[in-house]
N, C-alpha and C. Protein backbone atom coordinates (compact mmCIF):
# COMPACT_ATOMS: atom_id res chain seq x y z
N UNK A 1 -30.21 27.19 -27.17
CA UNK A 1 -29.16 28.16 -26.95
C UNK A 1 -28.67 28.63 -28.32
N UNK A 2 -28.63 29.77 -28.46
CA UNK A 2 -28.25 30.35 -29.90
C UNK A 2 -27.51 31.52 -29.22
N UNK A 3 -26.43 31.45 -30.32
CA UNK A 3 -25.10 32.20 -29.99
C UNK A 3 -25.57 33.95 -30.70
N UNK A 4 -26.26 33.43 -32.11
CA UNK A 4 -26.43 34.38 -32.84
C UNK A 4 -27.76 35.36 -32.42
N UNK A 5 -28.44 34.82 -31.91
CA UNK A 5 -29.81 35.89 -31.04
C UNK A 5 -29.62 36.54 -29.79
N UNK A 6 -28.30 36.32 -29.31
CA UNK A 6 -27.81 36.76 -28.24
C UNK A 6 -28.10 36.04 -26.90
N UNK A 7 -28.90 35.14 -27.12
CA UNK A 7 -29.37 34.08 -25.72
C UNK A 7 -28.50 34.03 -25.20
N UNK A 8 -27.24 33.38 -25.30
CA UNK A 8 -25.70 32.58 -24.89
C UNK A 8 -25.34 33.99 -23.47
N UNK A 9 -25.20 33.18 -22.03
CA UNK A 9 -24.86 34.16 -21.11
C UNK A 9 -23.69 33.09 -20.50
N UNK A 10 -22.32 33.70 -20.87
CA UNK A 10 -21.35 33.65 -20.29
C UNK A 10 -21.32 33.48 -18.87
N UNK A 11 -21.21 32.13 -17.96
CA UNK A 11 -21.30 31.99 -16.72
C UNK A 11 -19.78 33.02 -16.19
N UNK A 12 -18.89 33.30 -16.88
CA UNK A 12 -18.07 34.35 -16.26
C UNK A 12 -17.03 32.77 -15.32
N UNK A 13 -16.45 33.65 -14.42
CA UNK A 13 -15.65 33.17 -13.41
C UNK A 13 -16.35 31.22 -13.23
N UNK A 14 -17.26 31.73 -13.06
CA UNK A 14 -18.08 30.20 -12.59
C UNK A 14 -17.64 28.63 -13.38
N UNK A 15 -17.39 29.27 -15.06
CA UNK A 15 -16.75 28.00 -15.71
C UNK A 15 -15.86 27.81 -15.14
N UNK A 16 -15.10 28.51 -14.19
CA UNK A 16 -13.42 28.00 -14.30
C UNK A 16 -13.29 27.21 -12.66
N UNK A 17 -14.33 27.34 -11.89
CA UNK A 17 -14.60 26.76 -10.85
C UNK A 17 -13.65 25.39 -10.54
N UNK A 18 -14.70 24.71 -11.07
CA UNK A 18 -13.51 22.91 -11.36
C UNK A 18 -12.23 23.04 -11.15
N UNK A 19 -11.66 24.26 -12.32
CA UNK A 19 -10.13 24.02 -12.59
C UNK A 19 -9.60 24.27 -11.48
N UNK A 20 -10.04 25.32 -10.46
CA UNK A 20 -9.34 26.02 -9.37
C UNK A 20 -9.61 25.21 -8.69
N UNK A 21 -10.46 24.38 -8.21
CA UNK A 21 -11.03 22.93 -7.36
C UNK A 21 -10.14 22.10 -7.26
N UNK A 22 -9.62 21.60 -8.83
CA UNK A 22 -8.87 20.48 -8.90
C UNK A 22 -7.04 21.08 -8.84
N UNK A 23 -6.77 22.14 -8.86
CA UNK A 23 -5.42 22.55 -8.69
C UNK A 23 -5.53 22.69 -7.33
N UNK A 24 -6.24 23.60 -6.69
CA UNK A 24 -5.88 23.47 -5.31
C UNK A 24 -5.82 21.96 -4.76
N UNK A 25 -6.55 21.08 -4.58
CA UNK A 25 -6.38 19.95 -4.21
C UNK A 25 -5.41 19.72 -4.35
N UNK A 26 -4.79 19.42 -5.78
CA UNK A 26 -3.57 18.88 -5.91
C UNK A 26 -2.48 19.41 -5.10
N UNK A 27 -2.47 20.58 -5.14
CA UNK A 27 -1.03 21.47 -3.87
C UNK A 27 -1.87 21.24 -2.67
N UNK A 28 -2.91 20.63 -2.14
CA UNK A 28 -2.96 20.04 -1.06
C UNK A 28 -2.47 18.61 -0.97
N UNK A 29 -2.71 17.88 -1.81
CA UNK A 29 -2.44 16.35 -1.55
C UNK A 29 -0.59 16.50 -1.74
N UNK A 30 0.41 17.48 -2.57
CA UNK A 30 1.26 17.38 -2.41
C UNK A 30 1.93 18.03 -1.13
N UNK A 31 1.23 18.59 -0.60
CA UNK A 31 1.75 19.44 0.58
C UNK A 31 1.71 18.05 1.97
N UNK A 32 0.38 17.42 1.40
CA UNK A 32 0.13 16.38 2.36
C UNK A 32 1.40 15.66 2.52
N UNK A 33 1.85 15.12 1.06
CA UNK A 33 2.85 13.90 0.86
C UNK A 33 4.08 14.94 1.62
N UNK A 34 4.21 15.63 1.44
CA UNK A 34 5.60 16.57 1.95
C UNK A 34 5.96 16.59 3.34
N UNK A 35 4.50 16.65 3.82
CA UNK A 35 4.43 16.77 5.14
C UNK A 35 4.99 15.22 6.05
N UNK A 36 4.21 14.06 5.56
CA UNK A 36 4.70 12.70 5.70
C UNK A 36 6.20 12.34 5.72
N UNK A 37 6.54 12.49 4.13
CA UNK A 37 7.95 12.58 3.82
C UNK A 37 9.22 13.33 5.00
N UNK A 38 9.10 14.03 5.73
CA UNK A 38 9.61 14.89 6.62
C UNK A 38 10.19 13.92 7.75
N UNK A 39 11.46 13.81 7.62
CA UNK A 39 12.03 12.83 8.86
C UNK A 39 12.03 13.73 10.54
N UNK A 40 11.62 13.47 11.15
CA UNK A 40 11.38 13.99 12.63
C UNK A 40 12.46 13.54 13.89
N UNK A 41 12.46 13.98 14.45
CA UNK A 41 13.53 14.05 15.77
C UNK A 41 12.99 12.97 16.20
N UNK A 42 14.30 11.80 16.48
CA UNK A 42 13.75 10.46 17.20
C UNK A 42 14.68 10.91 18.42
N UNK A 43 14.47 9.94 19.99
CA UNK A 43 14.60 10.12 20.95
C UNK A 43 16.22 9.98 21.06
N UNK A 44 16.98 10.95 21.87
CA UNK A 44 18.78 10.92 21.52
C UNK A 44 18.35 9.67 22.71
N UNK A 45 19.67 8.53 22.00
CA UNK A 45 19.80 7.69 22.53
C UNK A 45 21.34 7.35 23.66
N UNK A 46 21.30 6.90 25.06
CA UNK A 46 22.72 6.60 25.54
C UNK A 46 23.48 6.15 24.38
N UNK A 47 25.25 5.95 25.09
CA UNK A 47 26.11 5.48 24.24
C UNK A 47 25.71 4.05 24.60
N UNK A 48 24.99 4.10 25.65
CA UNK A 48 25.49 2.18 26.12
C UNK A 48 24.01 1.61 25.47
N UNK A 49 23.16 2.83 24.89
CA UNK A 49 21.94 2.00 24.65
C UNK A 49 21.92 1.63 22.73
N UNK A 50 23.17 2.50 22.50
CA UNK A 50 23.57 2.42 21.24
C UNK A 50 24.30 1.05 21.00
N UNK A 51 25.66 0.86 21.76
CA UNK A 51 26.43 -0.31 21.74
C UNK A 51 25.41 -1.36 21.46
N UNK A 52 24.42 -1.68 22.69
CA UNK A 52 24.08 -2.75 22.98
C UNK A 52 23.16 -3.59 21.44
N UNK A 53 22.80 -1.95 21.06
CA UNK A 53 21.79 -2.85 19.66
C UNK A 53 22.96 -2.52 18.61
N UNK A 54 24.08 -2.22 17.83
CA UNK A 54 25.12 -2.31 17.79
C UNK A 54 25.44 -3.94 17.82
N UNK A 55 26.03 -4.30 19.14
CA UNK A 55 26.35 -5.31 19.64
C UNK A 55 25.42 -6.55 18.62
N UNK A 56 23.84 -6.27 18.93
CA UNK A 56 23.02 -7.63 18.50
C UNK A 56 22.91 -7.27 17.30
N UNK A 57 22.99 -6.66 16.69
CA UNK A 57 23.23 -6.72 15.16
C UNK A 57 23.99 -7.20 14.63
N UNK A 58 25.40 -6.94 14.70
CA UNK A 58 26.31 -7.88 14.17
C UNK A 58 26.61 -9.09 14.79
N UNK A 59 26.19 -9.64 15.58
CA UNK A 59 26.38 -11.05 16.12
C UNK A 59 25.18 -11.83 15.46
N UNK A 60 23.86 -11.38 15.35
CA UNK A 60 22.80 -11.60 14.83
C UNK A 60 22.64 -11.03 13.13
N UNK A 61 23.31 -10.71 12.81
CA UNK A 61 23.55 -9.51 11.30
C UNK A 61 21.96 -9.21 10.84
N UNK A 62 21.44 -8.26 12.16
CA UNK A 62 20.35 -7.85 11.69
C UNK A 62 20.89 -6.16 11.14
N UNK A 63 19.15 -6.08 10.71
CA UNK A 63 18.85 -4.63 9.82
C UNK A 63 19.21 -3.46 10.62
N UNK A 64 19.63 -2.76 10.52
CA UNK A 64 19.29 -1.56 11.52
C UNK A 64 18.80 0.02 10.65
N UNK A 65 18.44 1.07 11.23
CA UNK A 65 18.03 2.26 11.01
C UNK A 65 18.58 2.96 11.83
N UNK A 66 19.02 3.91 11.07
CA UNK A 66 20.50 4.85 12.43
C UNK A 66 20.04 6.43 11.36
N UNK A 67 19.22 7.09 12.66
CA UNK A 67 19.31 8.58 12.16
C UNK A 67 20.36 9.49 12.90
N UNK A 68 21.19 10.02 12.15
CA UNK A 68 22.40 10.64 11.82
C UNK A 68 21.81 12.00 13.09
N UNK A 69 22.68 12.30 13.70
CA UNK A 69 22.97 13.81 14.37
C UNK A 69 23.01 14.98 13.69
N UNK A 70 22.86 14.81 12.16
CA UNK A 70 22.93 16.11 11.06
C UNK A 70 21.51 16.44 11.06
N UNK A 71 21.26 18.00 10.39
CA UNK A 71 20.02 18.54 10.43
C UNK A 71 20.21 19.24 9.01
N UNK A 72 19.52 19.37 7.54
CA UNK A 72 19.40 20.42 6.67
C UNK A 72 19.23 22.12 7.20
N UNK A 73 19.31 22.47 6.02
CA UNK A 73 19.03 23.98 6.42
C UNK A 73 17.95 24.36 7.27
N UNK A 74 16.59 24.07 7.09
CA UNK A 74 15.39 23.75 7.19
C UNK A 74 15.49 23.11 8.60
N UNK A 75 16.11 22.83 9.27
CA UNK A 75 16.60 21.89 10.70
C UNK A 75 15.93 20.36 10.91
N UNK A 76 15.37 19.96 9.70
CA UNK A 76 15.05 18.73 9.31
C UNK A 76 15.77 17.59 9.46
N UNK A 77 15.81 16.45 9.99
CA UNK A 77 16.66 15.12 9.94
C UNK A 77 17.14 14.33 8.47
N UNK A 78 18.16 14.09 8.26
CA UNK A 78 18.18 13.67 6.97
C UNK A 78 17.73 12.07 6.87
N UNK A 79 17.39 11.56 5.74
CA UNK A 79 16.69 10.15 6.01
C UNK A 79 17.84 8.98 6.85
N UNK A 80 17.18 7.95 7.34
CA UNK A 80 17.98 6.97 7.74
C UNK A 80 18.47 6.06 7.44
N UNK A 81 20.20 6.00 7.79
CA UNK A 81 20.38 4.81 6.72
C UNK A 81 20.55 3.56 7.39
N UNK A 82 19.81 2.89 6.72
CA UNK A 82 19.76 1.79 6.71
C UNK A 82 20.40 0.10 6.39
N UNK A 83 20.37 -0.67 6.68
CA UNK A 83 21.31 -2.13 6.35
C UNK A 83 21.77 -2.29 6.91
N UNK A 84 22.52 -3.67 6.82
CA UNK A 84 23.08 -4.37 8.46
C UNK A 84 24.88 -3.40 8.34
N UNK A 85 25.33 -4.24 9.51
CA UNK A 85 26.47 -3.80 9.68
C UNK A 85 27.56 -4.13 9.19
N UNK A 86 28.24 -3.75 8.16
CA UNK A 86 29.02 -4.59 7.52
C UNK A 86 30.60 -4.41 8.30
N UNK A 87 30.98 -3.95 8.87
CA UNK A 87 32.30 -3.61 9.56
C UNK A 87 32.43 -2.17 9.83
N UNK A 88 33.91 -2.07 10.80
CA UNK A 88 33.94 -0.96 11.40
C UNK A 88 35.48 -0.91 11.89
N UNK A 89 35.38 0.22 12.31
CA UNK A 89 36.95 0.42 12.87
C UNK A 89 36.93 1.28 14.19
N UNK A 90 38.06 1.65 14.70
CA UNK A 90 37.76 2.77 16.48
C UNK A 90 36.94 3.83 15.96
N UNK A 91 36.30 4.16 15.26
CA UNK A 91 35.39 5.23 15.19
C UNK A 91 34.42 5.58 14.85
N UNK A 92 34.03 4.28 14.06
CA UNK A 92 32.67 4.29 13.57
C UNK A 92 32.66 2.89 12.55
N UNK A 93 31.34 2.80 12.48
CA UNK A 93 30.74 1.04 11.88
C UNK A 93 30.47 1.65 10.11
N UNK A 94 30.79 0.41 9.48
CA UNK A 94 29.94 0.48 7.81
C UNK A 94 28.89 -0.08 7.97
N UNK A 95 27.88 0.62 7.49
CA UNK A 95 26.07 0.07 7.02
C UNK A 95 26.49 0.25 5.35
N UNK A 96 26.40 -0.49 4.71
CA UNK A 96 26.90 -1.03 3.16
C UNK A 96 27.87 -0.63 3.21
N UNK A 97 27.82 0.58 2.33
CA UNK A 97 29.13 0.93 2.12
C UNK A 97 29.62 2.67 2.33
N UNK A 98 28.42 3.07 3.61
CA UNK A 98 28.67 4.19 4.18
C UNK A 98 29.31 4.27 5.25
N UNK A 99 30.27 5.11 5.50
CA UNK A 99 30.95 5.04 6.98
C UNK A 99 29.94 5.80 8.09
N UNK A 100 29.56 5.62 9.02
CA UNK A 100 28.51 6.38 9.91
C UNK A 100 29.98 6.23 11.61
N UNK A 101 30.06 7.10 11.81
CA UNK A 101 30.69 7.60 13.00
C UNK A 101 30.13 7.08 14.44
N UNK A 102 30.94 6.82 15.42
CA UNK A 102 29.87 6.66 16.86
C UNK A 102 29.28 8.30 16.69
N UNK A 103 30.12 9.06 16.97
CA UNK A 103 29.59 10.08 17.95
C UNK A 103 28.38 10.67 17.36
N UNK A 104 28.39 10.29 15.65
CA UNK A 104 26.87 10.69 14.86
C UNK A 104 26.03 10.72 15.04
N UNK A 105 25.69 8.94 15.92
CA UNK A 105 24.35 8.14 15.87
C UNK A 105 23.65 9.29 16.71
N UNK A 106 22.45 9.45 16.57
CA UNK A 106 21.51 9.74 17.70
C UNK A 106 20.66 8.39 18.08
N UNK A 107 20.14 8.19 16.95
CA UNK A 107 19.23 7.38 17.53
C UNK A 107 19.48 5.75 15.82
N UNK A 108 19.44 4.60 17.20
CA UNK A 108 19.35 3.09 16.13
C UNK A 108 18.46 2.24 16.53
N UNK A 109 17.55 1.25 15.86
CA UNK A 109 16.85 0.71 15.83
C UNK A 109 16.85 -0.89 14.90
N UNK A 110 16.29 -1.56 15.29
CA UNK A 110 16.16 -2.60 14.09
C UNK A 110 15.05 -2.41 13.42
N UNK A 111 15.46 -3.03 11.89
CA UNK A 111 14.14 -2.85 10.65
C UNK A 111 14.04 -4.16 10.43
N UNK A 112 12.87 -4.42 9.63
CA UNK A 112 12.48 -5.45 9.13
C UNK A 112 12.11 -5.16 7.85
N UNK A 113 13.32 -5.58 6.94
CA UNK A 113 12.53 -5.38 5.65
C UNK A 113 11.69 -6.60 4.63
N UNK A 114 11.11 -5.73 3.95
CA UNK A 114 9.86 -6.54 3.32
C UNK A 114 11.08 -6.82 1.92
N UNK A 115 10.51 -8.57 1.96
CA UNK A 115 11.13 -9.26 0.87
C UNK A 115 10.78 -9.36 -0.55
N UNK A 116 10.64 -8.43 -1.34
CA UNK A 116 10.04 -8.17 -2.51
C UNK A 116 9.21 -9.18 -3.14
N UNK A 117 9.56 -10.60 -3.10
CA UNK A 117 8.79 -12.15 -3.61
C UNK A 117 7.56 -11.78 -2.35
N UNK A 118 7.55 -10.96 -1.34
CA UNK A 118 6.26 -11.10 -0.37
C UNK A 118 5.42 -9.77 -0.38
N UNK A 119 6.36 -8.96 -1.77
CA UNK A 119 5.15 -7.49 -1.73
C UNK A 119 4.06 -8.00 -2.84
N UNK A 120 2.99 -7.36 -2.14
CA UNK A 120 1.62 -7.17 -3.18
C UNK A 120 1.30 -6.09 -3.50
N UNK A 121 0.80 -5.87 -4.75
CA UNK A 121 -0.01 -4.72 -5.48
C UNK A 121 -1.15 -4.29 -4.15
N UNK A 122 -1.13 -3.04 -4.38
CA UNK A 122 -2.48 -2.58 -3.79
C UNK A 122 -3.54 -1.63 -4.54
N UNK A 123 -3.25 -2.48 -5.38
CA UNK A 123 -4.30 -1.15 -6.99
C UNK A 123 -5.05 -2.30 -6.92
C-alpha cells in the first residue's frame, strides 16, 4: 500500500462502521437498563389487606415494601420505600424515618433483605 502512487483507496463511510455499531448498542443497553429501572403499577390493595401485613410487621418487626399512591410526570410509580416499621400515629406509620400516610399505601409487601457478610461478587 503506498500512499504516494496513489494505490491507498479510502474505504469512505465503511471505516466508521464499528463506531456506529458500538454507540448504538450502547443507547440500546442503556435504554434496556431504563426500561428495567421503571417501577410499575402493583395490584391496589384492601384497607384490611393492608392492616393485616401492617399488623405482622410490627409484632414480628419485619421488612416491608410500600409503593406510594404518587405517580411522576411521566405517570410512573416512584420507588418503594422500604424498612421495617418504626412507629406511627392516627394517620400514618414511620418506615425509618419517613412518614408514609394510610390513605397513600397502594400496595405492601414483605422484603427480605440480603445481609451484606452473605453478598458475593459476580465478576
Amino acid at each position: 500500500m503506498s500512499f504516494l502512487n496513489g494505490e491507498y483507496r479510502d474505504r469512505g463511510i465503511k471505516k466508521w462502521a464499528g463506531f456506529y455499531l458500538s454507540e448504538h448498542t450502547a443507547a440500546q443497553e442503556k435504554g434496556t437498563s431504563e426500561r428495567k429501572s421503571l417501577n410499575h403499577q402493583k395490584r391496589q390493595m384492601t384497607q384490611k389487606e393492608i392492616e393485616e401485613i401492617l399488623n405482622e410487621a410490627i409484632i414480628k418487626n419485619k421488612t416491608v415494601a410500600i409503593q406510594l399512591e404518587k405517580v411522576d410526570q411521566n405517570g410512573m410509580y416512584e420507588d418503594d420505600i422500604i424498612g421495617p416499621v418504626r412507629g406511627g400515629d392516627a394517620l400514618g406509620i414511620f418506615i425509618n424515618n419517613t412518614k408514609v400516610e394510610f390513605d397513600e399505601i397502594r400496595h405492601i409487601q414483605f422484603v427480605t433483605l440480603k445481609k451484606w457478610s452473605k453478598m458475593t461478587d459476580d465478576m
